[in-house]
C-alpha atoms as a PDB file:
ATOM      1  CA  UNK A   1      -8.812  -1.158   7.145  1.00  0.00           C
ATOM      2  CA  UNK A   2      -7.514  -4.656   7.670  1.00  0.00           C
ATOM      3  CA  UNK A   3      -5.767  -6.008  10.796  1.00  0.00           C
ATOM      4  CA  UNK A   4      -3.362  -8.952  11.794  1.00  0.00           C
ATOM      5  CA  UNK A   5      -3.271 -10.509  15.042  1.00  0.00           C
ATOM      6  CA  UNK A   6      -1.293 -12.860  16.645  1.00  0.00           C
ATOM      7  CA  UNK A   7      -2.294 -14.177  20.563  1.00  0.00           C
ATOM      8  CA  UNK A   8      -4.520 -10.667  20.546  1.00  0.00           C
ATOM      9  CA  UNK A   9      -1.883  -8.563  20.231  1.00  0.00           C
ATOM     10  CA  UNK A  10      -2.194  -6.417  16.413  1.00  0.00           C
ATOM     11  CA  UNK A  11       0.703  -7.292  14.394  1.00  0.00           C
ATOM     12  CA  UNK A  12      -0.220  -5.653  11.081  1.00  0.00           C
ATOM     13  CA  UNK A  13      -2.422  -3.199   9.041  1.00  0.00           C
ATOM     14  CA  UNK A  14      -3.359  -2.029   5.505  1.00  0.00           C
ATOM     15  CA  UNK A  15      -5.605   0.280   4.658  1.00  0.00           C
ATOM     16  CA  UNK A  16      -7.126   1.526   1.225  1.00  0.00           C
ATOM     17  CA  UNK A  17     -10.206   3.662  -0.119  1.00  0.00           C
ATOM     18  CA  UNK A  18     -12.567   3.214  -2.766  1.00  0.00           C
ATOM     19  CA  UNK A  19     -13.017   6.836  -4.230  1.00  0.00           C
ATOM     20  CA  UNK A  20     -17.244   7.265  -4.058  1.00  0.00           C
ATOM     21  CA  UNK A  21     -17.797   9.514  -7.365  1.00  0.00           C
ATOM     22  CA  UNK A  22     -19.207   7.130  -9.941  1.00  0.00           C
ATOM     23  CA  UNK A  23     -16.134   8.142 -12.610  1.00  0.00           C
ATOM     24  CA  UNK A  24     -13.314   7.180 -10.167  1.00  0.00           C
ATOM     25  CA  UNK A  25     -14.955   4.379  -8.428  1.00  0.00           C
ATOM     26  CA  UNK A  26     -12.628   1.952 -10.366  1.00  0.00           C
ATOM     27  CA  UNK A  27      -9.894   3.216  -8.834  1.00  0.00           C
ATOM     28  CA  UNK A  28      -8.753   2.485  -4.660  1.00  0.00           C
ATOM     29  CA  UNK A  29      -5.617   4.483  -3.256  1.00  0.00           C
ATOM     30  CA  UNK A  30      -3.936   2.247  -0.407  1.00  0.00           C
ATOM     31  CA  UNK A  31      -2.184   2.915   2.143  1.00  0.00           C
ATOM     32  CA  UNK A  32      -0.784   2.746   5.027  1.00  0.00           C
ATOM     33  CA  UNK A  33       0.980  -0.765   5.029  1.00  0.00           C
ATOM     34  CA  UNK A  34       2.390  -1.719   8.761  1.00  0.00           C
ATOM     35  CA  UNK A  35       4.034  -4.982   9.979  1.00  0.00           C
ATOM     36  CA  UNK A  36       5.212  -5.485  13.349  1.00  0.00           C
ATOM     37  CA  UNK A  37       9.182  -5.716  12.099  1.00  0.00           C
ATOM     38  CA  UNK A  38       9.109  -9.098  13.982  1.00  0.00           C
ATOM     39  CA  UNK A  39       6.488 -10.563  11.775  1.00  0.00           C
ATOM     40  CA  UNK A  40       8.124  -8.934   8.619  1.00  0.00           C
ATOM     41  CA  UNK A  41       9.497 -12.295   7.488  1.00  0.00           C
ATOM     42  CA  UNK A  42       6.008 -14.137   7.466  1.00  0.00           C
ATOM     43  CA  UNK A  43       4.281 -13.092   4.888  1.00  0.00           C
ATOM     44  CA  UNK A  44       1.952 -10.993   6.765  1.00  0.00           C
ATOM     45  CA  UNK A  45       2.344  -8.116   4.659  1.00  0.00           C
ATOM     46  CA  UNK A  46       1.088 -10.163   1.501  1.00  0.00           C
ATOM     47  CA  UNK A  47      -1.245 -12.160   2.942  1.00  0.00           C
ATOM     48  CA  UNK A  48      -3.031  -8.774   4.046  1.00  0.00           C
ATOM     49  CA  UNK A  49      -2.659  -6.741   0.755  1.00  0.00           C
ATOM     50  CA  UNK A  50      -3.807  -9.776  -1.114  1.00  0.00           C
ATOM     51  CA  UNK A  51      -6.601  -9.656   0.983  1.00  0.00           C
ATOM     52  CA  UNK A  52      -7.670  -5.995   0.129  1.00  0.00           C
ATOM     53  CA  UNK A  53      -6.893  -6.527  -3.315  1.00  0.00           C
ATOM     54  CA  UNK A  54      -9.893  -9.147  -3.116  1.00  0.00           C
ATOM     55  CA  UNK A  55     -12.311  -7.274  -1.548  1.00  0.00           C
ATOM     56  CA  UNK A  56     -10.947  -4.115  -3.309  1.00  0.00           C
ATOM     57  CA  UNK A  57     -11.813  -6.363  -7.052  1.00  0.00           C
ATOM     58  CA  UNK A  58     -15.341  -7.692  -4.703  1.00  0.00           C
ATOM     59  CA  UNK A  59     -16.214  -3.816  -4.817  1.00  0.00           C
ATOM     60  CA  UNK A  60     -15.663  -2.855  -8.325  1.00  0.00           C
ATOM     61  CA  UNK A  61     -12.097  -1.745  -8.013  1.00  0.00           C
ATOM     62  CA  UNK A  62     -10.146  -2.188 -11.222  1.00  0.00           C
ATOM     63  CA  UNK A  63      -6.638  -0.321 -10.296  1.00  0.00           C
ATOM     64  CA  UNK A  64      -4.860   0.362  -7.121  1.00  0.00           C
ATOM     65  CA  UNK A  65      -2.919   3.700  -6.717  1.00  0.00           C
ATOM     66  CA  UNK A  66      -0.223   4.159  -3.607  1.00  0.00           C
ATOM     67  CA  UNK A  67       2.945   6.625  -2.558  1.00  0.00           C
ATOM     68  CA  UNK A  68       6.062   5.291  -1.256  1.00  0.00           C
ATOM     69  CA  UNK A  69       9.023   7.225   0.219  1.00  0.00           C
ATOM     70  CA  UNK A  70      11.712   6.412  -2.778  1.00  0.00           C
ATOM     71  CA  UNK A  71      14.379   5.879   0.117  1.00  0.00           C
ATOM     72  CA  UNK A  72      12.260   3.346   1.950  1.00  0.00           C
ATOM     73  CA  UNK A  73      13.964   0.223  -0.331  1.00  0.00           C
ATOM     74  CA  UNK A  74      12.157  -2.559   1.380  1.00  0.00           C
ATOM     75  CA  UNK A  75       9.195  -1.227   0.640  1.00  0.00           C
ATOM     76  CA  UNK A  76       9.587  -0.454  -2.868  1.00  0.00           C
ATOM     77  CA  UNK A  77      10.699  -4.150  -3.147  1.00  0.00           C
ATOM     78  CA  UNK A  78       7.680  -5.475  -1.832  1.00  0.00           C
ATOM     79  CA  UNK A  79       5.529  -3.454  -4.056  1.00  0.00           C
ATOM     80  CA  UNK A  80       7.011  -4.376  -6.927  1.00  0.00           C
ATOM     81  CA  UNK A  81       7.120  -8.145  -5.668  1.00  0.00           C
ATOM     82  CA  UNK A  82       2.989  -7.175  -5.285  1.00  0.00           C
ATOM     83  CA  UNK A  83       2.831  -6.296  -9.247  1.00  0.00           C
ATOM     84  CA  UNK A  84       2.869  -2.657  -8.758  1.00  0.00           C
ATOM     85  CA  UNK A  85       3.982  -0.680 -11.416  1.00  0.00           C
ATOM     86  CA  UNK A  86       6.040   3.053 -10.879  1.00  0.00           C
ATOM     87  CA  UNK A  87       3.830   5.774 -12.931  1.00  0.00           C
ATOM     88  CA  UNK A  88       5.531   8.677 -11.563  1.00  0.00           C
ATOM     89  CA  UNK A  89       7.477  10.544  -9.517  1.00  0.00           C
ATOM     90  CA  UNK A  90       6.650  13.237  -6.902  1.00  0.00           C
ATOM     91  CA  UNK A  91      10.224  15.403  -6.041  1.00  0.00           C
ATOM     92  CA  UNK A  92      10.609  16.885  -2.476  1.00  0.00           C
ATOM     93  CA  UNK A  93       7.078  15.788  -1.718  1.00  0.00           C
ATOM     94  CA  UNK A  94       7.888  15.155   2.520  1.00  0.00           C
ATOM     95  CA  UNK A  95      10.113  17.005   4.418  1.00  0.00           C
ATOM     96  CA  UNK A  96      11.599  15.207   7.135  1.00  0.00           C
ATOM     97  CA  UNK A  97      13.710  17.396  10.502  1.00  0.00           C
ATOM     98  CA  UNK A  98      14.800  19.714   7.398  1.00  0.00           C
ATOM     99  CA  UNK A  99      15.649  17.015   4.883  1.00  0.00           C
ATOM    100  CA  UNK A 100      13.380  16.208   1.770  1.00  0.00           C
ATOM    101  CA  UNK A 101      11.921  13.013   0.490  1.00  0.00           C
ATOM    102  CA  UNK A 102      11.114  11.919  -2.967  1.00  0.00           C
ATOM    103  CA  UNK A 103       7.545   9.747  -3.337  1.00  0.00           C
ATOM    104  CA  UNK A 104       7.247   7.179  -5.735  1.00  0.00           C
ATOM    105  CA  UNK A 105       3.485   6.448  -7.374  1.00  0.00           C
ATOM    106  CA  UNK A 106       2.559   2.587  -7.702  1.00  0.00           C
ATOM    107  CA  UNK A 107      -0.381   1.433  -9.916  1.00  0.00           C
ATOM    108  CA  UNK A 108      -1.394  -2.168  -9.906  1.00  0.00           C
ATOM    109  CA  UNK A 109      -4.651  -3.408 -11.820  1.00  0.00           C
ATOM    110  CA  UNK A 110      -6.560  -6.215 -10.164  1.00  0.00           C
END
């Protein structure tokens, strides 16, 4: 887990995890991404994935895996901006005060 502060006060997050079995160490899901919405427009969120993504490559890591609610456009923008890549599709996967939300899975190699 990585953190952001401004003044002490935490302002963003990411997290990701490096699988530990020797055939899937190559491969780190990440997740979850959180800016303060205030901070949104300063680059905080990339400054912090591009951060893991270094110490994810540091580690061994070779591809990074991650789910994104399909509705949640922002965020799908700023994956894609990040070089992830949509591999699939998971229908219904959250369900949400009775309504149901599609995931989206992101790959990136690194």
């Amino acid at each position: 887990m990585l953190y952001a502060e401004s003044n002490g006060e935490l302002i963003g997050l990411i997290g990701f995890r490096q699988s530990k079995k020797n055939r899937s160490k190559h491969v780190s899901e990440m997740g979850p991404l959180y800016i303060k919405r205030e901070y949104r427009k300063a680059k905080i969120g990339s400054r912090l994935a591009k951060t893991a993504f270094k110490i994810a490559k540091q580690r061994g890591v070779e591809k990074i895996r991650l789910e994104v609610n399909k509705s949640n456009k922002p965020a799908v923008k700023f994956y894609k901006k990040m070089g992830f890549k949509k591999v699939g599709l998971l229908k219904k996967e959250l369900k949400i005060n009775g309504k149901y939300y599609d995931l989206i899975i992101l790959e990136k190699r690194i």
